[in-house]
N, C-alpha and C. Protein backbone atom coordinates (compact mmCIF):
# COMPACT_ATOMS: atom_id res chain seq x y z
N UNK A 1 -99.46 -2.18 -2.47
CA UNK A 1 -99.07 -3.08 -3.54
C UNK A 1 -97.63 -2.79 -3.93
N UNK A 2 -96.81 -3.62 -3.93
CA UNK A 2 -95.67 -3.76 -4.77
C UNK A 2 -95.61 -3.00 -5.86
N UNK A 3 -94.73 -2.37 -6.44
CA UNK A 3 -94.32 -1.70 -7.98
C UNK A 3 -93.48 -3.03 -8.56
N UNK A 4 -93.41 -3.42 -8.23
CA UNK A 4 -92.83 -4.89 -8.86
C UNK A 4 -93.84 -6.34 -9.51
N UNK A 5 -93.84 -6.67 -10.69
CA UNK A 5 -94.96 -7.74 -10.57
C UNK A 5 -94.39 -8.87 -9.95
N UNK A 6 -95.56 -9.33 -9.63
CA UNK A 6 -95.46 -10.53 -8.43
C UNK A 6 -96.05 -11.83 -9.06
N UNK A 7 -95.33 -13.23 -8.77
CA UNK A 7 -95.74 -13.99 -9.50
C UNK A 7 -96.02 -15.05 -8.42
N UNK A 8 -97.27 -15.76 -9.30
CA UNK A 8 -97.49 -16.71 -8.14
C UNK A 8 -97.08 -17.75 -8.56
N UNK A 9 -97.86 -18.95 -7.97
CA UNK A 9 -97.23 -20.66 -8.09
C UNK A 9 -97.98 -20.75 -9.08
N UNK A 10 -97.25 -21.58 -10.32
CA UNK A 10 -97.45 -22.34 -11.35
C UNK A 10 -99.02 -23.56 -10.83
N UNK A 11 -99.51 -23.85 -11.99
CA UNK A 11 -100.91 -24.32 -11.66
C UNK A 11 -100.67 -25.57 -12.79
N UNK A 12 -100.46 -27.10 -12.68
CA UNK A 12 -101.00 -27.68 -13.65
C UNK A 12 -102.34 -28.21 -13.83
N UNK A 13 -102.74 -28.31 -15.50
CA UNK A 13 -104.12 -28.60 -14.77
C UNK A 13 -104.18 -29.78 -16.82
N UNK A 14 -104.14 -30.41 -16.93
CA UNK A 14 -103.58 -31.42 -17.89
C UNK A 14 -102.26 -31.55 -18.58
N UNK A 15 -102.78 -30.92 -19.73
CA UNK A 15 -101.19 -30.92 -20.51
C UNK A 15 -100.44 -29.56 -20.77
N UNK A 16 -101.49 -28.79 -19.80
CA UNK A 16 -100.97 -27.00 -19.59
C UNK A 16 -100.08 -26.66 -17.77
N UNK A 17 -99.47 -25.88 -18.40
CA UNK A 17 -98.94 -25.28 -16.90
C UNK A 17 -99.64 -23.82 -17.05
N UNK A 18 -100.16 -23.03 -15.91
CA UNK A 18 -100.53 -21.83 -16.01
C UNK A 18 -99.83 -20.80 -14.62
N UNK A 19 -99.46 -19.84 -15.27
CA UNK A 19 -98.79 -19.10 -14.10
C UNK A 19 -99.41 -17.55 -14.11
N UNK A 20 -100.43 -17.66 -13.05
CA UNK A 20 -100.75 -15.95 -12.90
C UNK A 20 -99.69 -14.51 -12.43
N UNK A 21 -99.96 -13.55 -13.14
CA UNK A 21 -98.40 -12.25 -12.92
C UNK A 21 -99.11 -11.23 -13.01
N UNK A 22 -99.04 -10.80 -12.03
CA UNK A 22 -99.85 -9.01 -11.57
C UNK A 22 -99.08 -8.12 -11.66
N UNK A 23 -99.81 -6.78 -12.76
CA UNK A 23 -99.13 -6.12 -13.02
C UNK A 23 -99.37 -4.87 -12.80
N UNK A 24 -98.69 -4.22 -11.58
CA UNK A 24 -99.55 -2.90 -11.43
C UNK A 24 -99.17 -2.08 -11.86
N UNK A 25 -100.44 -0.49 -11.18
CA UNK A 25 -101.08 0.38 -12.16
C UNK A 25 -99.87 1.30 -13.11
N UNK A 26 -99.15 1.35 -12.65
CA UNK A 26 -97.62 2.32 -13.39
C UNK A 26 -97.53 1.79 -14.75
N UNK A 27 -97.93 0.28 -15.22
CA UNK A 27 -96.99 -0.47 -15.97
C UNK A 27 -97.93 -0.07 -17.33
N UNK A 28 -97.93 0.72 -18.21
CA UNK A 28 -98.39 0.80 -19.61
C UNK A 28 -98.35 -0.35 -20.35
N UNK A 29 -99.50 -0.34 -20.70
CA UNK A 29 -99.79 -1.49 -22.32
C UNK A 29 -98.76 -1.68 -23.08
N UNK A 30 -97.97 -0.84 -23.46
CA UNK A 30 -97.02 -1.20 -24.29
C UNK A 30 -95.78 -1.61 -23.29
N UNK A 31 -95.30 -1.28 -22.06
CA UNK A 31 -94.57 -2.14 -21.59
C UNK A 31 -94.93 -3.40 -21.32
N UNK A 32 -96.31 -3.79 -20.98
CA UNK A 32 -96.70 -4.77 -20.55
C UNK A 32 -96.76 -5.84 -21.64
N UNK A 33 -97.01 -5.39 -22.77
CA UNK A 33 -97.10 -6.14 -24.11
C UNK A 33 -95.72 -6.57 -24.62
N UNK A 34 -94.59 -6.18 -23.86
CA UNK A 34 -93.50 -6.58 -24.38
C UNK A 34 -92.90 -7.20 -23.14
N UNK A 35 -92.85 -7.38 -22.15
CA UNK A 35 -92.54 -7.83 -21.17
C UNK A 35 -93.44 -9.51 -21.64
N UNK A 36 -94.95 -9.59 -22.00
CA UNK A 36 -95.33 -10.78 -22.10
C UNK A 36 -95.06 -11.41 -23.55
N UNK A 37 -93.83 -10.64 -24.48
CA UNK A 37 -93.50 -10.95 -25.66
C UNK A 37 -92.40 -11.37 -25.33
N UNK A 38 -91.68 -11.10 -24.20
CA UNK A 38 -90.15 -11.75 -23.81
C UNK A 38 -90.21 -12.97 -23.37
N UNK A 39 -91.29 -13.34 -22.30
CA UNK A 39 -91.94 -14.55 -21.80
C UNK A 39 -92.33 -15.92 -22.90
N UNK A 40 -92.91 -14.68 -24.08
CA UNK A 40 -93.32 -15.84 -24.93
C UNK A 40 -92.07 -16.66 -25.54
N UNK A 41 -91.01 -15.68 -26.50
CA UNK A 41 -90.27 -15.59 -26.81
C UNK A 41 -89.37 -16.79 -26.50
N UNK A 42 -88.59 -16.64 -25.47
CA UNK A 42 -87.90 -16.92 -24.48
C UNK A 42 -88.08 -18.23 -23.85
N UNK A 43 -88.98 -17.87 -22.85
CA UNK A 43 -89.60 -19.36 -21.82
C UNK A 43 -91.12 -20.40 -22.41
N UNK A 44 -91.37 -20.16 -23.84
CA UNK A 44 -92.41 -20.59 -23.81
C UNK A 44 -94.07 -20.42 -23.59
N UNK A 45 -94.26 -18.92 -23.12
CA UNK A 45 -95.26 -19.33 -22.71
C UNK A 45 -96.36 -18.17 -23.58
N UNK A 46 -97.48 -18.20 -23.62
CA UNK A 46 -98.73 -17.17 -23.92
C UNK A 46 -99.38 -17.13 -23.00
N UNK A 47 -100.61 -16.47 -23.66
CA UNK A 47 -101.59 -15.51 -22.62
C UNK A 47 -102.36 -15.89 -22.95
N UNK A 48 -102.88 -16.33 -21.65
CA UNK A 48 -104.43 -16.85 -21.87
C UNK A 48 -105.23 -16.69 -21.47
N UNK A 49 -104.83 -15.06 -20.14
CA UNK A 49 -106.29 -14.45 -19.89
C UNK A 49 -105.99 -13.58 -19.46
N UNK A 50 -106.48 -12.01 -20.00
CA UNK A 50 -106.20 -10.88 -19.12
C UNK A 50 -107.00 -10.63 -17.90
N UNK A 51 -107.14 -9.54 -17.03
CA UNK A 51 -108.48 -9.24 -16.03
C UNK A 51 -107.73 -7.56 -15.90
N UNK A 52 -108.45 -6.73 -15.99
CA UNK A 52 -108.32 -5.78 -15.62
C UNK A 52 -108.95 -5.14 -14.10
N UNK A 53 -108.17 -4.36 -13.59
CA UNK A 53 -108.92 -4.15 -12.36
C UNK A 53 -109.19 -2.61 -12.25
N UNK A 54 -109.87 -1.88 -11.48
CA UNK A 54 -110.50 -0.50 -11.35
C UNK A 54 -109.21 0.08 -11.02
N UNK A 55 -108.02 -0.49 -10.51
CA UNK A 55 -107.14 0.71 -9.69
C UNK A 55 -105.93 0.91 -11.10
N UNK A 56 -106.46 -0.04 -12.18
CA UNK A 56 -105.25 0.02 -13.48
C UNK A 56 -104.37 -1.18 -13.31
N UNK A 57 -104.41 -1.84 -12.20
CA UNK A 57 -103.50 -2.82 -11.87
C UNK A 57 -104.05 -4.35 -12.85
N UNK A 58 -103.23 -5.25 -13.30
CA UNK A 58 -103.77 -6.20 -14.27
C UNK A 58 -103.32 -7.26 -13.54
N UNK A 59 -103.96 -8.31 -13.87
CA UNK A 59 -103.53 -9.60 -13.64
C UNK A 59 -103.98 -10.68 -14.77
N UNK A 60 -102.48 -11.28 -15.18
CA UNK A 60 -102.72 -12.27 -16.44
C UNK A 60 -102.16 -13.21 -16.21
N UNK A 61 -102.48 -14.68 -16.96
CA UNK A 61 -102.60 -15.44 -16.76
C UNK A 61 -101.73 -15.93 -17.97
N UNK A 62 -100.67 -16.93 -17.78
CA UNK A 62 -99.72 -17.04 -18.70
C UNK A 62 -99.85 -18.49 -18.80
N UNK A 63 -99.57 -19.03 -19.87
CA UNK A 63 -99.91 -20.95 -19.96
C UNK A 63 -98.83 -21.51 -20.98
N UNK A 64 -98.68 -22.33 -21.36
CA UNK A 64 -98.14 -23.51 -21.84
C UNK A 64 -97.38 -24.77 -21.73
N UNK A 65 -97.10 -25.19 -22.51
CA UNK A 65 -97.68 -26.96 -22.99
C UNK A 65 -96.60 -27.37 -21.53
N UNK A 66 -97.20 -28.68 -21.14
CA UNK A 66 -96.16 -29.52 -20.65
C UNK A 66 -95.27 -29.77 -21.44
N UNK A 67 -93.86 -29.98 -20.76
CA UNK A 67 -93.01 -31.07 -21.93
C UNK A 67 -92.15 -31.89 -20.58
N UNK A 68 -91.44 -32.83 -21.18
CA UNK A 68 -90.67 -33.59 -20.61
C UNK A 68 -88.95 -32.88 -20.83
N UNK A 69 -88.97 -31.60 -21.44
CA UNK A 69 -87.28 -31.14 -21.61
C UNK A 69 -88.26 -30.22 -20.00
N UNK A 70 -87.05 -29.84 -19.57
CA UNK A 70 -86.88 -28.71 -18.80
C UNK A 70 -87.43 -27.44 -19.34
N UNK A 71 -88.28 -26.40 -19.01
CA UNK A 71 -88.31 -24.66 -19.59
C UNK A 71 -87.82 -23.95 -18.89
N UNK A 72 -87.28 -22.83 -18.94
CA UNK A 72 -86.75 -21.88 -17.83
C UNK A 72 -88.58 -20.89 -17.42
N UNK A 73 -88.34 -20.70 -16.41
CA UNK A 73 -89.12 -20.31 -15.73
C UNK A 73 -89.43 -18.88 -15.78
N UNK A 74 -90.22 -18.12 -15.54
CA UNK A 74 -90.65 -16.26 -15.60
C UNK A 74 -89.33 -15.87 -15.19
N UNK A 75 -88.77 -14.73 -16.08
CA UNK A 75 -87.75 -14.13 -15.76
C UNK A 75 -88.16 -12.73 -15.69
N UNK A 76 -89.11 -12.74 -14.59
CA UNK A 76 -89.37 -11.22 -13.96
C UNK A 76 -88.78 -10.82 -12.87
């Protein structure tokens, strides 16, 4: 696995965009909690689903609204 999180393809699925970002096992809660506070911040987006996995590695699920302006995109 990468030490880098890895992001996949954006998902629309009505008036949401959702973008899953894996975050492995090195990355502490509190970095991780601010890394998805810059996202919010910034590009728009929240969390709308964690998953934890056995090796510590996470994968979450980041969402929000459609719009018709442009958003800047994950700046990971």
């Amino acid at each position: 696995m990468s030490e880098q999180p890895s992001v996949g393809d954006a998902v629309v699925e009505g008036d949401w965009e959702y973008r899953p970002l894996r975050l492995p096992p090195g990355v502490s809660r509190k970095a991780a909690a601010i890394q998805l506070s810059v996202q919010a911040e910034f590009a728009g987006w929240e969390l709308a689903r964690t998953l934890l996995f056995g090796d510590g590695s996470r994968k979450v699920w980041l969402r929000r609204r459609r719009t018709a302006a442009t958003l800047p995109g994950l700046s990971i």
